[in-house]
Protein backbone atom coordinates (compact mmCIF):
# COMPACT_ATOMS: atom_id res chain seq x y z
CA UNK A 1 0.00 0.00 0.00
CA UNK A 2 2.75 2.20 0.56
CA UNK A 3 4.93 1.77 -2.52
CA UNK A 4 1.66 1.99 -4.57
CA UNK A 5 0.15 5.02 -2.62
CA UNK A 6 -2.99 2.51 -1.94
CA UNK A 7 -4.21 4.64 1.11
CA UNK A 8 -7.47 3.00 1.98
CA UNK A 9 -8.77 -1.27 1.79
CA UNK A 10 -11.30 -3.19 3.16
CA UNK A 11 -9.85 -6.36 4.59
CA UNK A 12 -11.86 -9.02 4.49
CA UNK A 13 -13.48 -11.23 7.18
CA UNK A 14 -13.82 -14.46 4.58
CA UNK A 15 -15.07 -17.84 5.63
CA UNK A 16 -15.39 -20.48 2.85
CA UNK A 17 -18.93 -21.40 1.89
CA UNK A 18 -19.01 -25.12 2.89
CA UNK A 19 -20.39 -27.60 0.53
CA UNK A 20 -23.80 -29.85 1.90
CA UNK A 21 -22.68 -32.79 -0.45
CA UNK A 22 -19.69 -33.10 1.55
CA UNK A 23 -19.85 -32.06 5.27
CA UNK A 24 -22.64 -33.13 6.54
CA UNK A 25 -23.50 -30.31 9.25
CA UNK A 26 -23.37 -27.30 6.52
CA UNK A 27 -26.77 -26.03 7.33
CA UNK A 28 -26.51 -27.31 10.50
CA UNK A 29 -25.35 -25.10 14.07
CA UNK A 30 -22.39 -27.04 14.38
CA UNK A 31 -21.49 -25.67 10.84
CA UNK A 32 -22.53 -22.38 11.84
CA UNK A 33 -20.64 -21.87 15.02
CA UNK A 34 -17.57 -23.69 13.27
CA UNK A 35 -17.80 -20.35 10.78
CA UNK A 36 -18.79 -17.68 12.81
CA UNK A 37 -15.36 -19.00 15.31
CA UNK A 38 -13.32 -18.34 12.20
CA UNK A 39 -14.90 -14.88 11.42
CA UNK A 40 -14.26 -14.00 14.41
CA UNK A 41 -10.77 -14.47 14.42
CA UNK A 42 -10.65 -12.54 11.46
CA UNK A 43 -12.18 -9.55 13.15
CA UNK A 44 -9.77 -9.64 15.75
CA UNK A 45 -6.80 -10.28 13.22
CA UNK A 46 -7.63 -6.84 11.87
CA UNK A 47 -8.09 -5.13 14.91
CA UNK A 48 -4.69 -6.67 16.31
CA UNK A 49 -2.83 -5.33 12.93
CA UNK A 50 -4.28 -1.79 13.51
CA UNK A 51 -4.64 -1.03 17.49
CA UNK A 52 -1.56 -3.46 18.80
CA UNK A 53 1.00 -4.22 15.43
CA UNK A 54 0.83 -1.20 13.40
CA UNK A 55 -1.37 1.71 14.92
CA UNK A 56 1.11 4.10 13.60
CA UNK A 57 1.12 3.00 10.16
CA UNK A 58 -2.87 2.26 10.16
CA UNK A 59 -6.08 2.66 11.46
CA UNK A 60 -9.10 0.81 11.62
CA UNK A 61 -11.97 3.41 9.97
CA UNK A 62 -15.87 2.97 10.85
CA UNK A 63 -17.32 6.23 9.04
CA UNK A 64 -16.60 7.57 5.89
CA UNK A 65 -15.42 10.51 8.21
CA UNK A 66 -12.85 8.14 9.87
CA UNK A 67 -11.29 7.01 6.20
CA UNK A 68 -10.90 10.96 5.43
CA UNK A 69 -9.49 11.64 9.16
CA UNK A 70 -6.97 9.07 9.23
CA UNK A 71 -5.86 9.22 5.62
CA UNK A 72 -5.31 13.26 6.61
CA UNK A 73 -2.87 11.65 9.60
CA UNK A 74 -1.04 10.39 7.20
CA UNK A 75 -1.78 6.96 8.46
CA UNK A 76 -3.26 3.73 5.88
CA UNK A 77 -6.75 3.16 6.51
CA UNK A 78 -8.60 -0.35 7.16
CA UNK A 79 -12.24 -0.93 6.38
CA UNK A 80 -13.46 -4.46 6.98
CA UNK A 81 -15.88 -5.77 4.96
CA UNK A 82 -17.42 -9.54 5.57
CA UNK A 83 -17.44 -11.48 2.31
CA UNK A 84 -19.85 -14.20 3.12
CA UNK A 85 -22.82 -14.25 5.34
CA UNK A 86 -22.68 -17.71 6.11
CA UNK A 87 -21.28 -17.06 9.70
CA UNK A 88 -23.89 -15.35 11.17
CA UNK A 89 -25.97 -18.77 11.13
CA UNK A 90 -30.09 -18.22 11.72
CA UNK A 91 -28.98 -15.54 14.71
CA UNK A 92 -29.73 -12.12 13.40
CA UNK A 93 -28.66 -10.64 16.07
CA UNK A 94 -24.82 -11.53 14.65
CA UNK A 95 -25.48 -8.57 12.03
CA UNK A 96 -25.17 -6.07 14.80
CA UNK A 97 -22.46 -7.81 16.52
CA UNK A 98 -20.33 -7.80 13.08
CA UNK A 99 -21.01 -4.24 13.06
CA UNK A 100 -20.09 -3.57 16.15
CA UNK A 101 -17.26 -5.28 15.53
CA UNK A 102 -16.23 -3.20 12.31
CA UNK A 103 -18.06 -4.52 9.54
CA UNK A 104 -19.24 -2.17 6.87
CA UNK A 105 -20.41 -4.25 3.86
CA UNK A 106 -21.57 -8.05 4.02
CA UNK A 107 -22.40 -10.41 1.39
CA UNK A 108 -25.12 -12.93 2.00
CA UNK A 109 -23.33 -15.41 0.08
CA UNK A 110 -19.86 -16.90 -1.50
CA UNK A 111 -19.45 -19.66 -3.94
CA UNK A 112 -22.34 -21.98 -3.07
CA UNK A 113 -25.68 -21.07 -1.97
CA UNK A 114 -26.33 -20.55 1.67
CA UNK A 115 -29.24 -19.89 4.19
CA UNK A 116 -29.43 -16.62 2.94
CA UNK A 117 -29.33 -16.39 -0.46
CA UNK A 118 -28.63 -18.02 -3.89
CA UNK A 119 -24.93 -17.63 -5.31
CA UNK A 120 -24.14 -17.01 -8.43
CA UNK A 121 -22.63 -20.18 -9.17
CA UNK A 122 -26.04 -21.81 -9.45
CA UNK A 123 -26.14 -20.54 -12.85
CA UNK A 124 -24.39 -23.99 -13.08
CA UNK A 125 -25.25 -25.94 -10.32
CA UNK A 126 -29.13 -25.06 -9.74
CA UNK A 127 -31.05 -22.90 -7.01
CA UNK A 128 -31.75 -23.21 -3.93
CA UNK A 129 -33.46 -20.23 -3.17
CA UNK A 130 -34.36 -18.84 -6.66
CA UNK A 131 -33.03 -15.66 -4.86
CA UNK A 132 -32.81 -14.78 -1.15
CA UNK A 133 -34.28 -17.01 1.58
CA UNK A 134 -36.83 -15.61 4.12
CA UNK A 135 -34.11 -15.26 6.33
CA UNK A 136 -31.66 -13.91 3.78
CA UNK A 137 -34.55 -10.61 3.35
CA UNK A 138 -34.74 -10.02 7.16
CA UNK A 139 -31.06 -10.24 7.29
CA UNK A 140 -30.99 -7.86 4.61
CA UNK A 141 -33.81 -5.31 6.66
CA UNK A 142 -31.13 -5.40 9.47
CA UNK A 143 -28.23 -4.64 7.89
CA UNK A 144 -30.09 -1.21 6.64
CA UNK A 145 -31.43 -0.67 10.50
CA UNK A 146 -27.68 -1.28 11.95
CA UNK A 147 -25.59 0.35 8.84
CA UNK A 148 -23.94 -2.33 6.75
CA UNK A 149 -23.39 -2.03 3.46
CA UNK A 150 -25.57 -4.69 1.35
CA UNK A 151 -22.84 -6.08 -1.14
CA UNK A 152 -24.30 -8.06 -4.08
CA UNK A 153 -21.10 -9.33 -5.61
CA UNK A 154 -21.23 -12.91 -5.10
CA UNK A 155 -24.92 -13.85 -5.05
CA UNK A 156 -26.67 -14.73 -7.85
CA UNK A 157 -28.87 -11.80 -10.12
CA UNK A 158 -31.98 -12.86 -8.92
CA UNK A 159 -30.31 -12.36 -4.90
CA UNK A 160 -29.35 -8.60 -6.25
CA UNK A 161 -32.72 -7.49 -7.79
CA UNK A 162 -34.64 -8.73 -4.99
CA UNK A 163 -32.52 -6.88 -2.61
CA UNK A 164 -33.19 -4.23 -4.33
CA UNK A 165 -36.79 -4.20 -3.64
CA UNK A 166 -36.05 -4.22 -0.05
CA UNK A 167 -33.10 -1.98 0.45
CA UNK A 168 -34.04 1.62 2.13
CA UNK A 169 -30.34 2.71 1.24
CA UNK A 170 -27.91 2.37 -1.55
CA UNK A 171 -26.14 -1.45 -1.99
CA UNK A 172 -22.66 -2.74 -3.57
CA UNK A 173 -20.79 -4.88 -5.83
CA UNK A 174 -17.71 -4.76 -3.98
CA UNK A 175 -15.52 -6.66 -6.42
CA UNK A 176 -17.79 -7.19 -9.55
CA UNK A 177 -17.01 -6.58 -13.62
CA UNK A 178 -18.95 -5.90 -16.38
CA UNK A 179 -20.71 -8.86 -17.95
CA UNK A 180 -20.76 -7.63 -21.24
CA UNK A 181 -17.14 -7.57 -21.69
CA UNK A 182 -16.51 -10.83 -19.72
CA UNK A 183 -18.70 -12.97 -20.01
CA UNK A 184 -18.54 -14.50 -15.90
CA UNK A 185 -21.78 -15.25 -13.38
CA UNK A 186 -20.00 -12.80 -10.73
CA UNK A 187 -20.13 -10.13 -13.19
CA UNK A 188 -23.10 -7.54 -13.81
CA UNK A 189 -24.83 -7.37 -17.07
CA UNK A 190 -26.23 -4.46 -18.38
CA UNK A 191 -29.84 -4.40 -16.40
CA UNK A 192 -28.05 -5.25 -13.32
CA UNK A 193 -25.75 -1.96 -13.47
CA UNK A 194 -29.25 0.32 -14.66
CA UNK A 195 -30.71 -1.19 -11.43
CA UNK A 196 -27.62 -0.32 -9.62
CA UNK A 197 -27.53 3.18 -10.91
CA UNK A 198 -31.70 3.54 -10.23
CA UNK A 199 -30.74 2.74 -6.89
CA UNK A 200 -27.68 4.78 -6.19
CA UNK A 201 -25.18 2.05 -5.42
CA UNK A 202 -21.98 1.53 -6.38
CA UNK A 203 -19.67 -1.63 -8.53
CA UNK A 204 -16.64 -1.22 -7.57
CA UNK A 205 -15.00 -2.94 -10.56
CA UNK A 206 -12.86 -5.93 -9.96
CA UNK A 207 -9.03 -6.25 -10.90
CA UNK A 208 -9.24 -10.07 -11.12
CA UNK A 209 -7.77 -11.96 -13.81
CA UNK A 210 -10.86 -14.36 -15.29
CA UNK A 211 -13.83 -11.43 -14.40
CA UNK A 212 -11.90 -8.59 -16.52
CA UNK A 213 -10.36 -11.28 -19.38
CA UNK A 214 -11.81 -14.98 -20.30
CA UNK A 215 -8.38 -16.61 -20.68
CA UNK A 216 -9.98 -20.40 -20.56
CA UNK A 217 -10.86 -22.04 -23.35
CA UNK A 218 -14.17 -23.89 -23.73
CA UNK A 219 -12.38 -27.40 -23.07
CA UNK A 220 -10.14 -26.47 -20.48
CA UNK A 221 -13.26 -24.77 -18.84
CA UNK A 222 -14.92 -28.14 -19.33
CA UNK A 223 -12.36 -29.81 -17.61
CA UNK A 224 -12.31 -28.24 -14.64
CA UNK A 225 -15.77 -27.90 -14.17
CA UNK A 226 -15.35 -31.92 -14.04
CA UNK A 227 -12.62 -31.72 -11.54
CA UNK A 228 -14.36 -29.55 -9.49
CA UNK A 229 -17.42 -31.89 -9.15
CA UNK A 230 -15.11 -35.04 -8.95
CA UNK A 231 -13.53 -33.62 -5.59
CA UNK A 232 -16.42 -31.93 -3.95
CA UNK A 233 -15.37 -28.62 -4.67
CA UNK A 234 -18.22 -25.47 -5.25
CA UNK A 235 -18.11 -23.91 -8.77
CA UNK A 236 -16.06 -20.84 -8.81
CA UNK A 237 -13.30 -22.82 -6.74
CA UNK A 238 -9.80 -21.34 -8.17
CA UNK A 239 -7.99 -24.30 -9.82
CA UNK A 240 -4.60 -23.87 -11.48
CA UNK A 241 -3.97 -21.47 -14.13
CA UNK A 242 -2.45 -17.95 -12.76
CA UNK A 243 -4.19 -18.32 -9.29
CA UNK A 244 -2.72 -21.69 -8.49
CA UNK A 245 -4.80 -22.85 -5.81
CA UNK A 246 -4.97 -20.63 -3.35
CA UNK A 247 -7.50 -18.07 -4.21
CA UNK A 248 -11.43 -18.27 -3.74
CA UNK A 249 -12.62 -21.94 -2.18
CA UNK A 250 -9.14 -22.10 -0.38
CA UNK A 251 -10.96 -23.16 2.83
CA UNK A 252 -12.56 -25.76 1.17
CA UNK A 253 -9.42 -27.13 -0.18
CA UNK A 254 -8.01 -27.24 3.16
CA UNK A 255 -10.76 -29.67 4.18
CA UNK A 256 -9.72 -31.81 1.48
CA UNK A 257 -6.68 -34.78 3.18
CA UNK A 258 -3.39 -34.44 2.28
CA UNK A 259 -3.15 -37.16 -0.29
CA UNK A 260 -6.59 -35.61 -1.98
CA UNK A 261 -5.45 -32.38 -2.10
CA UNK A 262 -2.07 -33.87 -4.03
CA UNK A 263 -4.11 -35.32 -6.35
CA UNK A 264 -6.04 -32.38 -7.45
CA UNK A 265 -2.76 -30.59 -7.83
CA UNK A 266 -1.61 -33.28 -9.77
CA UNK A 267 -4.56 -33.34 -11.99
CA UNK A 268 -4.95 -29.65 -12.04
CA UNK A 269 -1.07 -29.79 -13.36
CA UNK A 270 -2.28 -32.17 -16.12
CA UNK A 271 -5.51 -29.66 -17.61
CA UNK A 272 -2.36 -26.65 -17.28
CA UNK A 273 -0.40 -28.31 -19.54
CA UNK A 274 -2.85 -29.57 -21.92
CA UNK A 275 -5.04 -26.76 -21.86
CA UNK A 276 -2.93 -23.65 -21.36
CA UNK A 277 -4.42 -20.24 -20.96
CA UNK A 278 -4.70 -17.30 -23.18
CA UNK A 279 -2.97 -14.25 -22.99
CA UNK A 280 -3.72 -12.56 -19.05
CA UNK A 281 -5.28 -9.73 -18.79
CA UNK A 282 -3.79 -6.22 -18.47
CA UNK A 283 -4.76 -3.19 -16.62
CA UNK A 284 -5.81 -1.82 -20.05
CA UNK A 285 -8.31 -4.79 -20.23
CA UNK A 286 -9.15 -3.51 -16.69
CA UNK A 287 -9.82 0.23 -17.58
CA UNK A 288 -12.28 -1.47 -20.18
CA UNK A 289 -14.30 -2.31 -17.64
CA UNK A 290 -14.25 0.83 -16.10
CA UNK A 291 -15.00 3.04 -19.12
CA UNK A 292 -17.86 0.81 -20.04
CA UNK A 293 -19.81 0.91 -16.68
CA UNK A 294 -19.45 4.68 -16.95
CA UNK A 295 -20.88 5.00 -20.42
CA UNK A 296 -23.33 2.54 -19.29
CA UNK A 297 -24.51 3.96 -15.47
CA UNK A 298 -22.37 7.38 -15.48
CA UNK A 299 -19.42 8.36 -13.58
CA UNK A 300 -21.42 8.33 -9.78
CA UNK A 301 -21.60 4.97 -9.79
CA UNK A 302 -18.22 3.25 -10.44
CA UNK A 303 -15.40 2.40 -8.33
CA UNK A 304 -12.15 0.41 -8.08
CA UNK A 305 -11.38 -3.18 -6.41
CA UNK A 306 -8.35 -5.15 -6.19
CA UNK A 307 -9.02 -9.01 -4.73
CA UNK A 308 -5.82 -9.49 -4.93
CA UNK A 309 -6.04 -12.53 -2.16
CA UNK A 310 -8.56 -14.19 -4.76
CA UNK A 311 -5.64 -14.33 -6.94
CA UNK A 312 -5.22 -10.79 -8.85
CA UNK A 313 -3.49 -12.13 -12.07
CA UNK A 314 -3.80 -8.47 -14.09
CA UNK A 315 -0.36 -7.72 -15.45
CA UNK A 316 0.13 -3.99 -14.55
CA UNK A 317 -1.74 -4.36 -11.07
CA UNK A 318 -1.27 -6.97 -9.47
CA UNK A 319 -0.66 -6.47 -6.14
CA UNK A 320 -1.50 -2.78 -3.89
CA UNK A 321 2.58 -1.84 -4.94
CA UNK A 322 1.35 -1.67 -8.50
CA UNK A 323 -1.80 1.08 -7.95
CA UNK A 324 -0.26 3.78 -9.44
CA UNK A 325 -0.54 2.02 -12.83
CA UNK A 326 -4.56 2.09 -12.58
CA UNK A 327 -4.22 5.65 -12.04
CA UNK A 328 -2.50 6.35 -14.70
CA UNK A 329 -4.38 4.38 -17.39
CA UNK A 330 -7.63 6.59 -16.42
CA UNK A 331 -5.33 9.63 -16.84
CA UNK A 332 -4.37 8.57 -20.19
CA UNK A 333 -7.91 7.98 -21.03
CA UNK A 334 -8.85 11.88 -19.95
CA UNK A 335 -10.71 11.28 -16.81
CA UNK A 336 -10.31 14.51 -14.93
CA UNK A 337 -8.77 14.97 -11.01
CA UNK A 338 -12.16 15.17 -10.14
CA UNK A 339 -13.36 12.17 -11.58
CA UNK A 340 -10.46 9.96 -10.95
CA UNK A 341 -11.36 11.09 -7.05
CA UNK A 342 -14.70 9.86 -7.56
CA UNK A 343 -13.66 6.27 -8.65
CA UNK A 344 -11.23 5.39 -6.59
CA UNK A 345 -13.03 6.85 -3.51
CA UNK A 346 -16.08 9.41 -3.80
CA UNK A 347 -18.58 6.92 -4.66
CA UNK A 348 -17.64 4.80 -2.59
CA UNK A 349 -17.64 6.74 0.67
CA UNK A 350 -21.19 8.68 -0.36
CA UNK A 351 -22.60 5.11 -0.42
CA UNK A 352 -21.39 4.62 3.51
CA UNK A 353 -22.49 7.84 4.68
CA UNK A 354 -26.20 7.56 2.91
CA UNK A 355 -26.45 4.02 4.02
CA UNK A 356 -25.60 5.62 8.20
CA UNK A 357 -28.04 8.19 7.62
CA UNK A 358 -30.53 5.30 6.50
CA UNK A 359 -29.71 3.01 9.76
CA UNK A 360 -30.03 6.30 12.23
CA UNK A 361 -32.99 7.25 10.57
CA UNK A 362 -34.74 4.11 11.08
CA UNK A 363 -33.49 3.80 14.45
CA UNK A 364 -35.44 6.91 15.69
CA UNK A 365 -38.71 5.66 14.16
């Protein structure tokens, strides 16, 4: 963050979506208290970093005030965001506790469909839900009377629209592309970002290898799609390629035993070699995305995300030492001081402080 003069990231309280085909207690409390253990220890992870490791070097901001008051001390500023609701089990009361443990944007689901709402990845596994579960729409009426961010990125279209319907305030895609230039479930398509824009949220457009670029070809997409069911794994699961292994669905590799998890890497090694992929994408190929949503929604509505733990793979940006580079592709391409500002920030921040005003407005009612 500081080579790239990154000032401000969410870090993310992710816990792995686990799959009901092959641990038995998924749905179950056992599950749920097994995944709300390991968000916790995420929370405090981040809290550690920026009150005991590093409070001169970071802080930990709750308010779109705090990002702009600590940035101004010249300090790096941590937002956390929680990237799957899965933890919170069938407790709603966990959506205040997150918050009051620093959470300011939640998704109500990962790769694989959970008690609150449909992922995208049913696109090619099935529904569940057909959208968001009874439960998933009065977690969703919470997180507007508390003041979390609703983030649609990894739930499936139907999820976003009918969040929509309920939302009082503004919602995200906090790491989202545009589907019309890649052509990927966790990507937005064109009536997804006009109901984003109608609603005054923000996609904050994702600097991940295979949402800005397909790089797979149809057989070696094939093929992995078969590995992935073979072993158990969600779709979406990062297997070889650029990301190696250890991206998105890491947590359910872990649960996989030594000796299985050697064989997938064996047979991921295999569908490399025999079906390399194309050309990466660039932080050109990035910008793409970027200048399309704003054609498409306007410049009030877009905004900038790395996921560089899901793997990055963008040659020009991939990691927070690289940011500059983004930067200076939108200067290139004549966006103004203003409207760079907006993008990497602005929107951004006007989405957290109209979703506040939402949750203290419904709190005096």
């Amino acid at each position: 963050m500081i080579d790239g003069g990154l000032d401000a990231a969410f870090f993310v309280v992710y816990v792995g979506q686990p799959n009901p085909e092959t641990t038995s207690d998924a749905f179950d409390a056992a599950g749920y208290d097994r995944a709300y253990k390991a968000a916790v220890e995420k929370f405090d992870a981040i809290h550690r970093l920026t009150e005991t490791i590093a409070p001169d070097r970071i802080g930990l901001a709750l308010t779109a005030a705090d990002v702009r008051r600590i940035s101004g001390q010249g300090k790096k500023v941590a937002l956390i965001g929680v990237e799957n609701g899965y933890p919170i089990g069938t407790d709603i009361g966990r959506v205040k506790e997150f918050y009051d443990r620093g959470a300011r944007y939640m998704s109500l689901a990962h790769n694989g469909h959970s008690q609150l709402s449909d992922s995208n990845t049913g696109e090619a596994t099935g529904w569940k839900w057909n959208g968001l579960s009874p439960l998933g729409r009065q977690v969703i009426e919470e997180m507007n009377r508390v003041g979390i961010m609703i983030d649609v990125s990894h739930p499936s279209k139907a999820s976003m629209m009918q969040a929509l319907q309920i939302s009082k305030a503004p919602i995200i895609a906090s790491h989202s592309a545009a589907r019309a230039l890649c052509n990927h479930s966790r990507n937005l398509d064109d009536e997804q970002l006009l109901a984003l824009k109608k609603n005054g949220g923000v996609i904050q457009t994702v600097a991940f290898a295979s949402y800005v670029k397909d790089t797979a070809t149809p057989e070696r997409a094939m093929a992995l799609d078969a590995l992935r069911k073979e072993f158990g794994l969600p779709a979406g699961t990062t297997l070889g390629g650029r990301g190696g292994g250890r991206g998105r669905g890491r947590g359910t590799l872990d649960r996989l035993t030594e000796e299985r998890r050697a064989e997938l890497q064996a047979r991921v090694q295999a569908i490399d070699a025999r079906y390399p992929l194309l050309p990466r994408a660039t932080v050109e190929d990035f910008v793409d995305h970027i200048d399309y949503i704003v054609r498409k929604i306007g410049i009030d509505h877009v905004g900038i995300s790395s996921d560089f733990d899901g793997g990055g793979g963008v040659d020009g940006w991939n990691d927070a030492a690289e940011t500059l580079n983004v930067t200076l592709q939108l200067v290139r391409r004549g966006y103004t001081e203003q409207q760079i500002a907006k993008i990497w920030s602005g929107n951004l921040l006007r989405v957290m402080e109209r979703v506040a005003k939402v949750a203290a407005q419904s709190r005096k009612k």
